[in-house]
C-alpha atoms as a PDB file:
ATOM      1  CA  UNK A   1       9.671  23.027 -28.548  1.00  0.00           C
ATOM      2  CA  UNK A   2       7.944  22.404 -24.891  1.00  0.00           C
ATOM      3  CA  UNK A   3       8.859  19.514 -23.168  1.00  0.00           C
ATOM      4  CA  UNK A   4       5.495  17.633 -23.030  1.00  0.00           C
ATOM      5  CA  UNK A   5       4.856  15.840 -18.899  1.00  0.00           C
ATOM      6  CA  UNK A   6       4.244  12.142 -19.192  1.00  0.00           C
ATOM      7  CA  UNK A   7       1.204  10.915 -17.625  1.00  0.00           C
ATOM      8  CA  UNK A   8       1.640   9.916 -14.096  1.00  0.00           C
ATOM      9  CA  UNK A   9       1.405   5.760 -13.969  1.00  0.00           C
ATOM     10  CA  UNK A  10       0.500   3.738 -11.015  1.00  0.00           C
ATOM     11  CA  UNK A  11       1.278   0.116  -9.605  1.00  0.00           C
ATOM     12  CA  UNK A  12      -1.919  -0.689  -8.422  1.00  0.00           C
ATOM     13  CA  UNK A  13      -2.761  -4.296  -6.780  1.00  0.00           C
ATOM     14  CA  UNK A  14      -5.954  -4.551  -5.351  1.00  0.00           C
ATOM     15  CA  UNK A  15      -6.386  -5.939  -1.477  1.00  0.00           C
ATOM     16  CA  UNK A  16      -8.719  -8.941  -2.329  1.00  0.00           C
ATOM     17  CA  UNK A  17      -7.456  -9.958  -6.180  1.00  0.00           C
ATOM     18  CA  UNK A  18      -8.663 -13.084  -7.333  1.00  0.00           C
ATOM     19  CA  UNK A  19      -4.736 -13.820  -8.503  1.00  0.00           C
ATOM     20  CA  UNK A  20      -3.923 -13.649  -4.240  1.00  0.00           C
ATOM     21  CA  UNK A  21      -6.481 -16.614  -3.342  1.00  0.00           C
ATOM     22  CA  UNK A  22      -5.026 -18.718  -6.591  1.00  0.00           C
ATOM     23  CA  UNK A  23      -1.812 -18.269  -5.040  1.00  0.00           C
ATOM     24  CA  UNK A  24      -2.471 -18.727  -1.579  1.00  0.00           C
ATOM     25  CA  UNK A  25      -4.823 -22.157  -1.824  1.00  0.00           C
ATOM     26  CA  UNK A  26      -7.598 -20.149  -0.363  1.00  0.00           C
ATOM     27  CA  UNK A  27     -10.938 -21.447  -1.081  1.00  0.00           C
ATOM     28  CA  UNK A  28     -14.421 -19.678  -1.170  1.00  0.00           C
ATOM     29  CA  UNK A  29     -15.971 -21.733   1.586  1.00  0.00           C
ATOM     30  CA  UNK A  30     -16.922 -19.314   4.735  1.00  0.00           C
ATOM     31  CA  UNK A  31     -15.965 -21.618   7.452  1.00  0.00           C
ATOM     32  CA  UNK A  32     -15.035 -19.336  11.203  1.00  0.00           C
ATOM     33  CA  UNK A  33     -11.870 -20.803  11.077  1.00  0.00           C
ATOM     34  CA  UNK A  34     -11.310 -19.651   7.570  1.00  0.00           C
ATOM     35  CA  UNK A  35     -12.787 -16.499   8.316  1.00  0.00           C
ATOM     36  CA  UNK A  36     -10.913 -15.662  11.573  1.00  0.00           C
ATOM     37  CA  UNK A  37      -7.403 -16.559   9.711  1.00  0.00           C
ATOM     38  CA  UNK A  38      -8.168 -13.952   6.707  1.00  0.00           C
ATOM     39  CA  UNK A  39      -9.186 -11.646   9.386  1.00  0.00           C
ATOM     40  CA  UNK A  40      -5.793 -12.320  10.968  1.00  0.00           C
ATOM     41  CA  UNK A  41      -3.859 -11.862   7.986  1.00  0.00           C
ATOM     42  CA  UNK A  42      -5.397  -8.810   7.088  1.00  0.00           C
ATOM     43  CA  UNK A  43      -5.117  -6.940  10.225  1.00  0.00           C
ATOM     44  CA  UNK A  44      -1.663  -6.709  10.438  1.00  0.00           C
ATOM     45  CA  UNK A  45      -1.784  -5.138   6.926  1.00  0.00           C
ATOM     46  CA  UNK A  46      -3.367  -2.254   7.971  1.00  0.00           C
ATOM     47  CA  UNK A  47      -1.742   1.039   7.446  1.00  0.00           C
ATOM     48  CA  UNK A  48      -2.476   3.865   9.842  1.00  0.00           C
ATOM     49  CA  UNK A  49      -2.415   7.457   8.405  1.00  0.00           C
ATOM     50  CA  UNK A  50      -1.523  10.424  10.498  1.00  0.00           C
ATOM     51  CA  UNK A  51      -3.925  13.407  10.430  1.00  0.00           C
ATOM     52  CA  UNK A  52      -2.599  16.562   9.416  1.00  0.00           C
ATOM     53  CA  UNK A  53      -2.383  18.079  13.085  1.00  0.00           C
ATOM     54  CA  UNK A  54      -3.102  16.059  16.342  1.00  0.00           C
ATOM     55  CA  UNK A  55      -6.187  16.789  18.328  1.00  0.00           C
ATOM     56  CA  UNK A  56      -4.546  17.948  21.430  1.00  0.00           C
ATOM     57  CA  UNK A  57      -2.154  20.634  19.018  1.00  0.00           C
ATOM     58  CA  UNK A  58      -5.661  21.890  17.386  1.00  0.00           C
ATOM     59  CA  UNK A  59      -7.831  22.215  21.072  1.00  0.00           C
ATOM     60  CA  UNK A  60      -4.709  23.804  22.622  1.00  0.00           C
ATOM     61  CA  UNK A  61      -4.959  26.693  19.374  1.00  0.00           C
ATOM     62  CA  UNK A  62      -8.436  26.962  19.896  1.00  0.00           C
ATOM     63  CA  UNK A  63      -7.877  27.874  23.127  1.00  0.00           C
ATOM     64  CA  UNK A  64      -5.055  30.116  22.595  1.00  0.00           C
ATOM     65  CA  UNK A  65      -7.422  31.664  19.993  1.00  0.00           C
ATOM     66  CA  UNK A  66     -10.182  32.276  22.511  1.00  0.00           C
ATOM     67  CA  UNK A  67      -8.160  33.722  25.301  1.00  0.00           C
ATOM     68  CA  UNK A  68      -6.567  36.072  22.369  1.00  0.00           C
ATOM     69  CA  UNK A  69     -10.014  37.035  21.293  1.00  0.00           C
ATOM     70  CA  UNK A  70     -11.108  37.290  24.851  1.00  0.00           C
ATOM     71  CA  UNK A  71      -8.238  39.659  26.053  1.00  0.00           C
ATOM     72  CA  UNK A  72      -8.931  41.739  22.898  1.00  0.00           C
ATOM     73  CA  UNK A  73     -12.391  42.351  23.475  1.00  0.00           C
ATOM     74  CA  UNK A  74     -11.462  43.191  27.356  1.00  0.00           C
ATOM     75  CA  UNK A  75      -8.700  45.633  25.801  1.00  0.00           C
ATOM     76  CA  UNK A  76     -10.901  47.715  23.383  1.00  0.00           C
ATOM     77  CA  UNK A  77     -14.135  47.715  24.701  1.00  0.00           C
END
């Protein structure tokens, strides 16, 4: 009678899966060389997110806001 919604599903890999080093040849030793070429790899997998509204956009409405208030006040008191 009602169409039933499927439950949402999800391809999830995790960052640092044990399945990755296997496949790599990576080994567990914590050498700086090892270290600083994991570090290497892994930076340029970073994803930036964007905030909802940039700082400059949010102080120039807070300024906006205050002069509005301001020129309010002045107008009916």
């Amino acid at each position: 009678m009602f169409k039933q919604r499927k439950n949402k599903t999800f391809n999830y890999k995790s960052r640092f899966s044990k399945e990755d080093q296997n496949d790599l040849g990576l080994e567990d030793n914590f050498d700086t060389e090892d270290f600083a070429s994991k570090w290497q790899r892994q930076r340029g997998k970073n994803v930036q997110v964007k905030g909802a509204l940039p700082v400059r956009t949010l102080i120039l409405v807070l300024v906006l806001l205050l002069l509005c208030m301001y020129l309010l006040e002045k107008k009916y008191m």
